[in-house]
PDB file of N, CA and C in Angstrom:
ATOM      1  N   UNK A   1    -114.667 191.331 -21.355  1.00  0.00           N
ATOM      2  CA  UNK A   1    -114.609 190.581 -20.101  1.00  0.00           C
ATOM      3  C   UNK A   1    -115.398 191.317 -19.024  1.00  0.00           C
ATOM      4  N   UNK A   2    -116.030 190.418 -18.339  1.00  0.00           N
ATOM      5  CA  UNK A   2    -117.370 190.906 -17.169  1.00  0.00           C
ATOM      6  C   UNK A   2    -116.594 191.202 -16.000  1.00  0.00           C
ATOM      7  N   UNK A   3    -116.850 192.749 -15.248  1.00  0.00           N
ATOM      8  CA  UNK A   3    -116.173 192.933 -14.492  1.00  0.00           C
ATOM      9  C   UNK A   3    -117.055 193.325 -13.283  1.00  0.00           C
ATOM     10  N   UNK A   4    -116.786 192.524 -11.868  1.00  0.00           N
ATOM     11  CA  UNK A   4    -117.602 193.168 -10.954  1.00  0.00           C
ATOM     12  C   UNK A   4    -117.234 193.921 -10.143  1.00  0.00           C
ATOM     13  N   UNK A   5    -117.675 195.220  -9.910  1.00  0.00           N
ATOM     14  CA  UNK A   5    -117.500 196.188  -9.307  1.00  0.00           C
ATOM     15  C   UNK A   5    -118.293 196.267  -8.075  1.00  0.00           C
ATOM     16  N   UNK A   6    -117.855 196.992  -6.458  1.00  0.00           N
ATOM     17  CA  UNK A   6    -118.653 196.882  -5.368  1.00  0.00           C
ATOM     18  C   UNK A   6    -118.284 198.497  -5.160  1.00  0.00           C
ATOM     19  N   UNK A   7    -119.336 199.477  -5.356  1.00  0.00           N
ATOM     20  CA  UNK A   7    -119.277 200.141  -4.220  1.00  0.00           C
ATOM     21  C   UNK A   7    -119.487 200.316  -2.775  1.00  0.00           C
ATOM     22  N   UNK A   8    -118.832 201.088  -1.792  1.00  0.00           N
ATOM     23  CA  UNK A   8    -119.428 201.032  -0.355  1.00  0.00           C
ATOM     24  C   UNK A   8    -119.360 202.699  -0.071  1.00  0.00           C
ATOM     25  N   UNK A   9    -120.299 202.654   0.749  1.00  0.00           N
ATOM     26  CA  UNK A   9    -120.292 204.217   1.343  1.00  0.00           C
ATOM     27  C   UNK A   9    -120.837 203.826   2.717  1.00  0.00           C
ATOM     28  N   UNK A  10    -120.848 204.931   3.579  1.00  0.00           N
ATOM     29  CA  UNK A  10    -121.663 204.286   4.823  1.00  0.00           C
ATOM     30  C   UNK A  10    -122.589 203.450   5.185  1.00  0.00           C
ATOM     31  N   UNK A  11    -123.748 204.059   4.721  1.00  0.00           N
ATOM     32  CA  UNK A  11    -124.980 203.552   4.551  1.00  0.00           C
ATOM     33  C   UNK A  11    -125.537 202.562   3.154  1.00  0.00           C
ATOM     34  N   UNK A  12    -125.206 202.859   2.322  1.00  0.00           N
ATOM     35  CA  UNK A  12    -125.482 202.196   1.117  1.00  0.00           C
ATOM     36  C   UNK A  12    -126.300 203.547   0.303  1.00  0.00           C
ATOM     37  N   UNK A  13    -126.807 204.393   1.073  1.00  0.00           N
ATOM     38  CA  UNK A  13    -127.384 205.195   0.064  1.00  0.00           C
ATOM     39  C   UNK A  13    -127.010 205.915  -1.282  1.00  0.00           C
ATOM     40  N   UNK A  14    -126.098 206.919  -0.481  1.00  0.00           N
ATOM     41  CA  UNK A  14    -125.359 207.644  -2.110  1.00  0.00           C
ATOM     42  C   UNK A  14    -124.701 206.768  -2.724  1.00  0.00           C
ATOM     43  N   UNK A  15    -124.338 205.560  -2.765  1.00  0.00           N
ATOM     44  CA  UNK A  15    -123.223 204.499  -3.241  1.00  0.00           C
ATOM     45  C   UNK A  15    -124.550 203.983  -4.273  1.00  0.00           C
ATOM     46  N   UNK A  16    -125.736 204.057  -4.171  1.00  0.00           N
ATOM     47  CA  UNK A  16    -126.259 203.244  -4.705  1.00  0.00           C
ATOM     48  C   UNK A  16    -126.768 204.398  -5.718  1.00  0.00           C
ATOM     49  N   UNK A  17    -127.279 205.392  -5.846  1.00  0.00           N
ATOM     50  CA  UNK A  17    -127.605 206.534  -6.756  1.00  0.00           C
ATOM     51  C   UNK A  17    -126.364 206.681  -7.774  1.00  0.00           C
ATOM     52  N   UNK A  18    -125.078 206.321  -7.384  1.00  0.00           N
ATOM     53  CA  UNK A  18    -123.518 206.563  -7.649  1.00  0.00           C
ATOM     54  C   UNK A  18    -123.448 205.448  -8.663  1.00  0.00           C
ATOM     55  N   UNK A  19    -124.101 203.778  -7.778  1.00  0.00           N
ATOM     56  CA  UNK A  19    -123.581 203.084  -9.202  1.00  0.00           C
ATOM     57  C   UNK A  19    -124.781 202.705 -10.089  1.00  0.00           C
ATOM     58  N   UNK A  20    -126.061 203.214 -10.213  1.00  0.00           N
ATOM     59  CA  UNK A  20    -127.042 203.690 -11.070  1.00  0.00           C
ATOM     60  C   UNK A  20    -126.399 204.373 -11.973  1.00  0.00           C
ATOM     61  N   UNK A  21    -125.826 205.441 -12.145  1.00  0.00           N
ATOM     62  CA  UNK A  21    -125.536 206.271 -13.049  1.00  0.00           C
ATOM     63  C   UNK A  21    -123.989 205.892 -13.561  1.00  0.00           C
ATOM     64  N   UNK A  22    -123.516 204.637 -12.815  1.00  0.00           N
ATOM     65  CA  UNK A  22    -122.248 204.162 -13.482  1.00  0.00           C
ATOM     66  C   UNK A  22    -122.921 202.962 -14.409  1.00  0.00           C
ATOM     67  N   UNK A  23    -123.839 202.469 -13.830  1.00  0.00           N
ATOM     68  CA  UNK A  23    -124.402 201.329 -15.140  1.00  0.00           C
ATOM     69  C   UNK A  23    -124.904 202.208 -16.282  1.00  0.00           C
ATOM     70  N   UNK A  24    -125.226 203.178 -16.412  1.00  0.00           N
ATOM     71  CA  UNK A  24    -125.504 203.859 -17.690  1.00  0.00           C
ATOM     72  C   UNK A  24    -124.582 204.022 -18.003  1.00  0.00           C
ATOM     73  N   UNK A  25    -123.346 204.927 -17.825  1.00  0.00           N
ATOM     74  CA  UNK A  25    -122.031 205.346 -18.243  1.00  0.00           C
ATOM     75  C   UNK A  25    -121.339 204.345 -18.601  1.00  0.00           C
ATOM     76  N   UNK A  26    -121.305 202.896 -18.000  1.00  0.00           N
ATOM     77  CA  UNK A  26    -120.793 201.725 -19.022  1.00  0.00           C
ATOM     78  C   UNK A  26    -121.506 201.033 -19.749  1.00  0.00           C
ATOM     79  N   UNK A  27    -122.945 201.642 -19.891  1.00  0.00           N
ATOM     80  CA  UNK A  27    -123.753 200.640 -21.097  1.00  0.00           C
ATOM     81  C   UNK A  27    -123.089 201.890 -22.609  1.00  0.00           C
ATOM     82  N   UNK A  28    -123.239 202.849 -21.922  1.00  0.00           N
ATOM     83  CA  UNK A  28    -123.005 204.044 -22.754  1.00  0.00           C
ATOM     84  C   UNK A  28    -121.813 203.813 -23.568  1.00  0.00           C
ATOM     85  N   UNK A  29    -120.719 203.533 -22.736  1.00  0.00           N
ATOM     86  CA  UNK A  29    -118.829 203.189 -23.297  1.00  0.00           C
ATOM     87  C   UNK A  29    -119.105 201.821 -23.892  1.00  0.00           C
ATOM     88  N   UNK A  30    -119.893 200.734 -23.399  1.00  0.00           N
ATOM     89  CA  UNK A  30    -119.977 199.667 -24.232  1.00  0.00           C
ATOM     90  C   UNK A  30    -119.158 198.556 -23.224  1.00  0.00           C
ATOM     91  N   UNK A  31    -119.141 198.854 -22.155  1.00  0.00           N
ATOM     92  CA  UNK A  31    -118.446 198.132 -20.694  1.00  0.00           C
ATOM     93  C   UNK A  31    -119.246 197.046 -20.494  1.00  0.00           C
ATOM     94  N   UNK A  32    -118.452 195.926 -19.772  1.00  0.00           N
ATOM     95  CA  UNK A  32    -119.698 194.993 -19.405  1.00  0.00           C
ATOM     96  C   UNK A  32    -119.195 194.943 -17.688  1.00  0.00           C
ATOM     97  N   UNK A  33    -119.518 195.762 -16.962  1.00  0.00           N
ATOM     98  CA  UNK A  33    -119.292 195.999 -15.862  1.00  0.00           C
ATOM     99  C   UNK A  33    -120.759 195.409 -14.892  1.00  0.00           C
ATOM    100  N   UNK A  34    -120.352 194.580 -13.746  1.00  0.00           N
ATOM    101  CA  UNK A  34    -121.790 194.862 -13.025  1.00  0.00           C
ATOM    102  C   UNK A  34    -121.439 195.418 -11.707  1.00  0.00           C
ATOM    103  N   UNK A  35    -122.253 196.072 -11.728  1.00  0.00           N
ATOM    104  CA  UNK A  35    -122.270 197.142 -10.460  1.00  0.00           C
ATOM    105  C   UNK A  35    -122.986 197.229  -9.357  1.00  0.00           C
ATOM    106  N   UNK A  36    -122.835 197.307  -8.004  1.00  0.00           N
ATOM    107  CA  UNK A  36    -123.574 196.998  -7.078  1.00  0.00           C
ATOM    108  C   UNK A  36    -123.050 197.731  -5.872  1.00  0.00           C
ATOM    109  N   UNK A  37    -124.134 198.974  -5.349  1.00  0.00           N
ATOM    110  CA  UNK A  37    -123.869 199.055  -4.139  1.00  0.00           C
ATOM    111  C   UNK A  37    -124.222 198.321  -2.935  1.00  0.00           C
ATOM    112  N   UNK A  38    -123.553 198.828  -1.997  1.00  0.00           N
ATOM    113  CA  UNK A  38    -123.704 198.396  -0.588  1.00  0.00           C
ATOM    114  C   UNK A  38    -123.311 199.201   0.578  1.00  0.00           C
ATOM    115  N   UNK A  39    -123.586 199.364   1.808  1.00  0.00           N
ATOM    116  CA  UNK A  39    -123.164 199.574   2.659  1.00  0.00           C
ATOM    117  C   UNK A  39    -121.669 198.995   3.200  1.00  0.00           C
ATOM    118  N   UNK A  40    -121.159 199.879   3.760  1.00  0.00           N
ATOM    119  CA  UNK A  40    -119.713 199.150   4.774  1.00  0.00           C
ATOM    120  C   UNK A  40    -119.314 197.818   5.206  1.00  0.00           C
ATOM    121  N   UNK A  41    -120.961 197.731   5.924  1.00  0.00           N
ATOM    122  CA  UNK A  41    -120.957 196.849   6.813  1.00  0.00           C
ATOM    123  C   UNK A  41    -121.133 195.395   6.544  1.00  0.00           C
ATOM    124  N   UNK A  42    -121.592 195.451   4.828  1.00  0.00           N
ATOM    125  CA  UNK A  42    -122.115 194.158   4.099  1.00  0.00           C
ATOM    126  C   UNK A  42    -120.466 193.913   3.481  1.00  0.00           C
ATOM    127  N   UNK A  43    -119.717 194.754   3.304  1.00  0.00           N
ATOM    128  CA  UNK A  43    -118.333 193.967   2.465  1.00  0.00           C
ATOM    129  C   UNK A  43    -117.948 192.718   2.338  1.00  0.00           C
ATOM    130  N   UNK A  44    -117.910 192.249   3.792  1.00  0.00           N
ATOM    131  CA  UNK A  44    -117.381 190.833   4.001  1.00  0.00           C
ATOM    132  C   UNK A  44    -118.688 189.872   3.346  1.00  0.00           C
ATOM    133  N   UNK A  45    -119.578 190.076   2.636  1.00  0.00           N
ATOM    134  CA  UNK A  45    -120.386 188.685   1.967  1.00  0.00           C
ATOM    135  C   UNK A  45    -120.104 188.749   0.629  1.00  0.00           C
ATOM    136  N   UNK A  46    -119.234 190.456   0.298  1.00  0.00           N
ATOM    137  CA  UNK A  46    -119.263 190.332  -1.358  1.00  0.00           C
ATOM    138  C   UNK A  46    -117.476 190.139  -1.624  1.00  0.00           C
ATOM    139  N   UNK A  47    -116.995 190.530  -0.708  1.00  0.00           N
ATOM    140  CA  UNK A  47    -115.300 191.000  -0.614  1.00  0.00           C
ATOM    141  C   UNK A  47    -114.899 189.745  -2.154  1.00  0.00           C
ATOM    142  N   UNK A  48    -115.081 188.320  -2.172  1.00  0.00           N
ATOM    143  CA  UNK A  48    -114.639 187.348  -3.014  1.00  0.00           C
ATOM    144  C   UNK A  48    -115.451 187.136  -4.001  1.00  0.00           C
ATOM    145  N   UNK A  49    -116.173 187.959  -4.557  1.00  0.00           N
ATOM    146  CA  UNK A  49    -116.730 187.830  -5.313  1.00  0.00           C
ATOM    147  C   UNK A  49    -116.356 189.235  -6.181  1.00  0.00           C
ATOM    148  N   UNK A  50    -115.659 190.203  -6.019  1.00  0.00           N
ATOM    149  CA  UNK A  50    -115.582 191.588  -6.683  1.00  0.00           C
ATOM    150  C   UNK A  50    -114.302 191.490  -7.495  1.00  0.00           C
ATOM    151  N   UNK A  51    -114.066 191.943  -8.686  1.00  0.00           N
ATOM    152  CA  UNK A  51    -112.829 192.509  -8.919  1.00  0.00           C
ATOM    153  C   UNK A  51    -112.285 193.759  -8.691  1.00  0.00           C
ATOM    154  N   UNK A  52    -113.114 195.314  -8.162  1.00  0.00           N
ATOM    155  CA  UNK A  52    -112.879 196.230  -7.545  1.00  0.00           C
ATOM    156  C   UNK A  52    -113.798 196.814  -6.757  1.00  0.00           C
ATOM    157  N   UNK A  53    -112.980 197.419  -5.648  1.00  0.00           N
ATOM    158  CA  UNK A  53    -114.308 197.712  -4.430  1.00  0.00           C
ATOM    159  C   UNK A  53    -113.443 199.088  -4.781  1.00  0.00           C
ATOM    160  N   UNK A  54    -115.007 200.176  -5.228  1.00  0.00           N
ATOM    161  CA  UNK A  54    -114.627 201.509  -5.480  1.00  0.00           C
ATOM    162  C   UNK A  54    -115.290 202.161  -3.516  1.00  0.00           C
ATOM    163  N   UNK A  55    -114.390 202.935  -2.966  1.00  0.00           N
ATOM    164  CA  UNK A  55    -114.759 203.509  -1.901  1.00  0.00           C
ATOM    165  C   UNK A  55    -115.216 204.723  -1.516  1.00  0.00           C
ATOM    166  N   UNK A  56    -116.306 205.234  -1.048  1.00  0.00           N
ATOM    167  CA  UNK A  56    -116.635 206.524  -0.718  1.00  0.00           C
ATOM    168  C   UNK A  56    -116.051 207.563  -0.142  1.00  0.00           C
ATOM    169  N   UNK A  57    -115.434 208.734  -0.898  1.00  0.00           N
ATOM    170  CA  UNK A  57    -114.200 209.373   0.006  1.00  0.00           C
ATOM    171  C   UNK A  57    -114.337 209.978   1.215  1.00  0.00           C
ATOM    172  N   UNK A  58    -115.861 209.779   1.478  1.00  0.00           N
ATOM    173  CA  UNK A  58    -115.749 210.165   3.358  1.00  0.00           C
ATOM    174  C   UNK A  58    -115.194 208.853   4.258  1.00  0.00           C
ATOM    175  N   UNK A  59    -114.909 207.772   3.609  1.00  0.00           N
ATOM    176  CA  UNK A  59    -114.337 206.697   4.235  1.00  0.00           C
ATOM    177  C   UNK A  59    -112.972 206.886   4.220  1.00  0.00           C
ATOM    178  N   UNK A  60    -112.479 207.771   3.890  1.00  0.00           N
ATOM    179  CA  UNK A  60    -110.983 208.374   3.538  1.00  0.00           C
ATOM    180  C   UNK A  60    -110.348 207.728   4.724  1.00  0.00           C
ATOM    181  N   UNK A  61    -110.452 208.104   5.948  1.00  0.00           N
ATOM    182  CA  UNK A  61    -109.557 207.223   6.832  1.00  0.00           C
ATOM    183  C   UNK A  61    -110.005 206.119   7.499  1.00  0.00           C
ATOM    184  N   UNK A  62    -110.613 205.130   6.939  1.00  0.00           N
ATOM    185  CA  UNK A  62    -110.720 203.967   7.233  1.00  0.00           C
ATOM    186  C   UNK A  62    -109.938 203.028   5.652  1.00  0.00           C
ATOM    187  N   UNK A  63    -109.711 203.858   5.011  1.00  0.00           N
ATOM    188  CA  UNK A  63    -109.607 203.172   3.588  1.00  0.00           C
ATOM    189  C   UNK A  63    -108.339 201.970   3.861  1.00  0.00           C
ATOM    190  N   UNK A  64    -107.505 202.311   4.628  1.00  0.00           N
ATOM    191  CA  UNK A  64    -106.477 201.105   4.950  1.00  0.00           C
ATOM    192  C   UNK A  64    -107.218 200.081   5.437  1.00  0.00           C
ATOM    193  N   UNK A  65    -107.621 200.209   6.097  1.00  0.00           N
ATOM    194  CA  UNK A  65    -108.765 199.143   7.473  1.00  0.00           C
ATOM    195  C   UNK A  65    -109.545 198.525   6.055  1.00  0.00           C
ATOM    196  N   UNK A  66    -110.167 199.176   5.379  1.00  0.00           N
ATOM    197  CA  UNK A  66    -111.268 198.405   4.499  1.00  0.00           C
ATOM    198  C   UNK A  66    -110.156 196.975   3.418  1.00  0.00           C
ATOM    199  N   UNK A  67    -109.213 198.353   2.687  1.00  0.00           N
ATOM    200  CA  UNK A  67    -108.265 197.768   1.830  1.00  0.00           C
ATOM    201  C   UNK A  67    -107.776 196.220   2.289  1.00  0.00           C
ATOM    202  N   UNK A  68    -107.732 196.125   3.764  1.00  0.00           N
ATOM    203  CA  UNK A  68    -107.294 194.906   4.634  1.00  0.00           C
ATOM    204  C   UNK A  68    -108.391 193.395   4.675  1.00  0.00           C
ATOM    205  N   UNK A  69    -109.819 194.111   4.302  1.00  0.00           N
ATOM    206  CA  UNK A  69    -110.410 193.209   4.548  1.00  0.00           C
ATOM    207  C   UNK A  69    -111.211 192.043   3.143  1.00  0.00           C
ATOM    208  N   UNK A  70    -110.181 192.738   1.792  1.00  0.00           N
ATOM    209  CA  UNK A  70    -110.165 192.264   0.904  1.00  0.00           C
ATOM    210  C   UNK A  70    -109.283 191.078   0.549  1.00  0.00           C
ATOM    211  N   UNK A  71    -109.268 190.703  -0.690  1.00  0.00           N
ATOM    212  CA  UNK A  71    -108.480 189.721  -1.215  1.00  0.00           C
ATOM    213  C   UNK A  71    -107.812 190.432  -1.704  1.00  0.00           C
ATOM    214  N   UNK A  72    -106.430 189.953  -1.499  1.00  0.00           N
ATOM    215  CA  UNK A  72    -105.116 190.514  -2.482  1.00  0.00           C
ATOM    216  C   UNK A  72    -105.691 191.226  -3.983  1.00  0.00           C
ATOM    217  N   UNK A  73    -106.132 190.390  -4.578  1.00  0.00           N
ATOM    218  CA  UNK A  73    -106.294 190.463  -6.082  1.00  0.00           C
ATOM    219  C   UNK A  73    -107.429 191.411  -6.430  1.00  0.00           C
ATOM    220  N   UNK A  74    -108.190 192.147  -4.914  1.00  0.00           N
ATOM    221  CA  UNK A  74    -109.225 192.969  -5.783  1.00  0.00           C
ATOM    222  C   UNK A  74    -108.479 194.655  -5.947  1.00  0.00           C
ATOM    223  N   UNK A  75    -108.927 194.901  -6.935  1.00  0.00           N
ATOM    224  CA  UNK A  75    -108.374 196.904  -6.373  1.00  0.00           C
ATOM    225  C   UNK A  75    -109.191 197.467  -5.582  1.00  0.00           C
ATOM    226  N   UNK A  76    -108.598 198.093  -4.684  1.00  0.00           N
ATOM    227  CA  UNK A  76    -109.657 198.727  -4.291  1.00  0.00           C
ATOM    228  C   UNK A  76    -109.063 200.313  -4.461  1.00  0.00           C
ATOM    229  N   UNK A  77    -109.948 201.091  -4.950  1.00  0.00           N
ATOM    230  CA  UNK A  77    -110.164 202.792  -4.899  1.00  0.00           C
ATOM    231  C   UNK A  77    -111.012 203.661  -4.329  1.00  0.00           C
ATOM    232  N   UNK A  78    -110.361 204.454  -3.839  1.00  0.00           N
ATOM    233  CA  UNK A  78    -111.171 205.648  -3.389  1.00  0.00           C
ATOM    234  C   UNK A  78    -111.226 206.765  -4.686  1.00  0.00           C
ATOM    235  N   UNK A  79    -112.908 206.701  -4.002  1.00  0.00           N
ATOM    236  CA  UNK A  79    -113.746 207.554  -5.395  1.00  0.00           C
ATOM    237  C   UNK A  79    -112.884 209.227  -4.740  1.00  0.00           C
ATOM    238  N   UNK A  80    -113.100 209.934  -5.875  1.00  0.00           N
ATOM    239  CA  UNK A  80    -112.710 211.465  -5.741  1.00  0.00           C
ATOM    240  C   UNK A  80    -113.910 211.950  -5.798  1.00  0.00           C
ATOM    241  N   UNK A  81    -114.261 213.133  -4.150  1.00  0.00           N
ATOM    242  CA  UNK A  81    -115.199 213.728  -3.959  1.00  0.00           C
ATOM    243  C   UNK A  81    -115.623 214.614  -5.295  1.00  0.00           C
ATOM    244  N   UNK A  82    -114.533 214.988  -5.970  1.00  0.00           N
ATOM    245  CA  UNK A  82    -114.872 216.185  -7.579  1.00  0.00           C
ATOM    246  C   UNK A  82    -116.076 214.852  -8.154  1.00  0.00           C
ATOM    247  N   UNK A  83    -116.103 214.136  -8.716  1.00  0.00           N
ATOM    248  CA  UNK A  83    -117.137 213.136  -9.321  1.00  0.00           C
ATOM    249  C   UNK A  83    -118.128 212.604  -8.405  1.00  0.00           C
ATOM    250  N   UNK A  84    -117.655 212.306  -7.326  1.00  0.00           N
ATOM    251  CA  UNK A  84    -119.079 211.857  -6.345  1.00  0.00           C
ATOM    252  C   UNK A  84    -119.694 212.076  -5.339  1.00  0.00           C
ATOM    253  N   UNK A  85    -119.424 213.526  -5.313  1.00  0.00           N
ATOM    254  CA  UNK A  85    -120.496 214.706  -4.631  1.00  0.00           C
ATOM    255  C   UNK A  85    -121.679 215.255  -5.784  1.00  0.00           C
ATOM    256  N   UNK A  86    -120.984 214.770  -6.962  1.00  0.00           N
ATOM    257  CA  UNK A  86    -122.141 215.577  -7.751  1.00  0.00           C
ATOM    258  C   UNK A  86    -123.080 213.873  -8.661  1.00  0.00           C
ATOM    259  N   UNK A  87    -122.762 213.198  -8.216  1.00  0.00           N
ATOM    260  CA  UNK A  87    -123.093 211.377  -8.500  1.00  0.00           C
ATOM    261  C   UNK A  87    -122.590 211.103 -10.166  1.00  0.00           C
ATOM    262  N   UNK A  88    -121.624 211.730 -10.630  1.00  0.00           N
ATOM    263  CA  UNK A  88    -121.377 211.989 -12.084  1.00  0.00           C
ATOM    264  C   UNK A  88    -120.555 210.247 -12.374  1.00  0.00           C
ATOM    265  N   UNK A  89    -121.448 209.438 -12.664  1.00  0.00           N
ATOM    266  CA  UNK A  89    -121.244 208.117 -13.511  1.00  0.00           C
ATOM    267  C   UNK A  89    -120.024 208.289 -14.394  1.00  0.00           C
ATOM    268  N   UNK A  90    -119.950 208.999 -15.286  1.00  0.00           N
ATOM    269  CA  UNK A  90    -119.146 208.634 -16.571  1.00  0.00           C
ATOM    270  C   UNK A  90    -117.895 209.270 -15.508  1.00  0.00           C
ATOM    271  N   UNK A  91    -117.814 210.366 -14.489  1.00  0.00           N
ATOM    272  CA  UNK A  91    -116.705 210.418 -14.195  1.00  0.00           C
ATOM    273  C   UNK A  91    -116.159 208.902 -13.256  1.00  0.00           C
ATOM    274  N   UNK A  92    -117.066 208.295 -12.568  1.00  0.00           N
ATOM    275  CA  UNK A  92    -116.599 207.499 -11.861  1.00  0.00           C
ATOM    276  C   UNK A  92    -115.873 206.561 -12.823  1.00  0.00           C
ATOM    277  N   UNK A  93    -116.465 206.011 -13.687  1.00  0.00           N
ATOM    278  CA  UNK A  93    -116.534 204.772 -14.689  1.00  0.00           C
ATOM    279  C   UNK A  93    -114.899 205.384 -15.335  1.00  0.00           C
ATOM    280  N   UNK A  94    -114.691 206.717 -15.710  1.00  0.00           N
ATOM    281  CA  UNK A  94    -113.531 206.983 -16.314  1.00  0.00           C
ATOM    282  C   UNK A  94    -112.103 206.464 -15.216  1.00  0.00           C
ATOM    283  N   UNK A  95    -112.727 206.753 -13.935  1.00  0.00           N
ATOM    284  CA  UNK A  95    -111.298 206.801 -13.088  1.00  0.00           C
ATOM    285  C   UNK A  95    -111.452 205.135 -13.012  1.00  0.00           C
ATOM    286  N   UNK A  96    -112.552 204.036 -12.429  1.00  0.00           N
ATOM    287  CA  UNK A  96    -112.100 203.144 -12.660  1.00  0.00           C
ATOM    288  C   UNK A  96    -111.380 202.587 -13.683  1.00  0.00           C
ATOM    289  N   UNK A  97    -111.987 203.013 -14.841  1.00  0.00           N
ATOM    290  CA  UNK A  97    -111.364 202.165 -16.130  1.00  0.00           C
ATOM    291  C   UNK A  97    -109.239 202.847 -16.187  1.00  0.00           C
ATOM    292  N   UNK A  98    -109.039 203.773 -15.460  1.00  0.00           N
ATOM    293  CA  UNK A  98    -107.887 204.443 -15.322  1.00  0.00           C
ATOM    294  C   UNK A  98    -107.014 203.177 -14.499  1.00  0.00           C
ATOM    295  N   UNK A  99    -107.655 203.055 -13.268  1.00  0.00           N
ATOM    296  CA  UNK A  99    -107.678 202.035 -12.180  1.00  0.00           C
ATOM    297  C   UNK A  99    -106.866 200.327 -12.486  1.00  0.00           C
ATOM    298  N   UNK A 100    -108.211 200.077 -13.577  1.00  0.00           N
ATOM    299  CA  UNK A 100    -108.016 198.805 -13.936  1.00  0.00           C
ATOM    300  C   UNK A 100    -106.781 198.588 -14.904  1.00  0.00           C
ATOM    301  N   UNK A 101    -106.770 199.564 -15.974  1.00  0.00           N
ATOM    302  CA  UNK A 101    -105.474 199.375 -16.583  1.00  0.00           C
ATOM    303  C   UNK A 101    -106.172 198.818 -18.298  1.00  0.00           C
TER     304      UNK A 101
END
């Protein structure tokens, strides 16, 4: 089952190097994940269209505020700086797939 994933980080930059190396790490596991960064500020055009919005942990205290501007039904997570300070895909892809269940 096809799962869409949104990252956000401030800018869109490191979010987007972040889910580059998560589309390898789930072609790798055999995932059919699609992945897409974005900036903050774009959420609200993708918010109903995601099944999880993974979050950048310098957004750490806005993460309630963001969590709010979703649909009930998406997860949303905050990424752990240990995996995405260093842009490590297979770690991200592991904690989502932890995430999803």
């Amino acid at each position: 089952m096809s799962k869409n994933i949104l990252l956000i980080c401030g800018s869109g930059a490191s979010s987007g190097f972040m889910a580059a190396n998560m589309r390898k790490a789930a072609k790798k596991s055999g995932l059919d994940y699609k992945i897409k960064a974005k900036s903050e500020a774009e959420l609200a055009d993708y918010a109903n269209d995601i099944d999880a919005l993974m979050v950048g942990p310098h957004l750490k205290a806005e993460f309630d505020a963001i969590k709010d501007r979703v649909p009930s039904n998406v997860k949303v997570i905050l990424m752990k700086p240990d995996y995405y300070s260093i842009l490590d895909g297979q770690g991200a892809i592991d904690h989502l797939k932890s995430e999803l269940g």
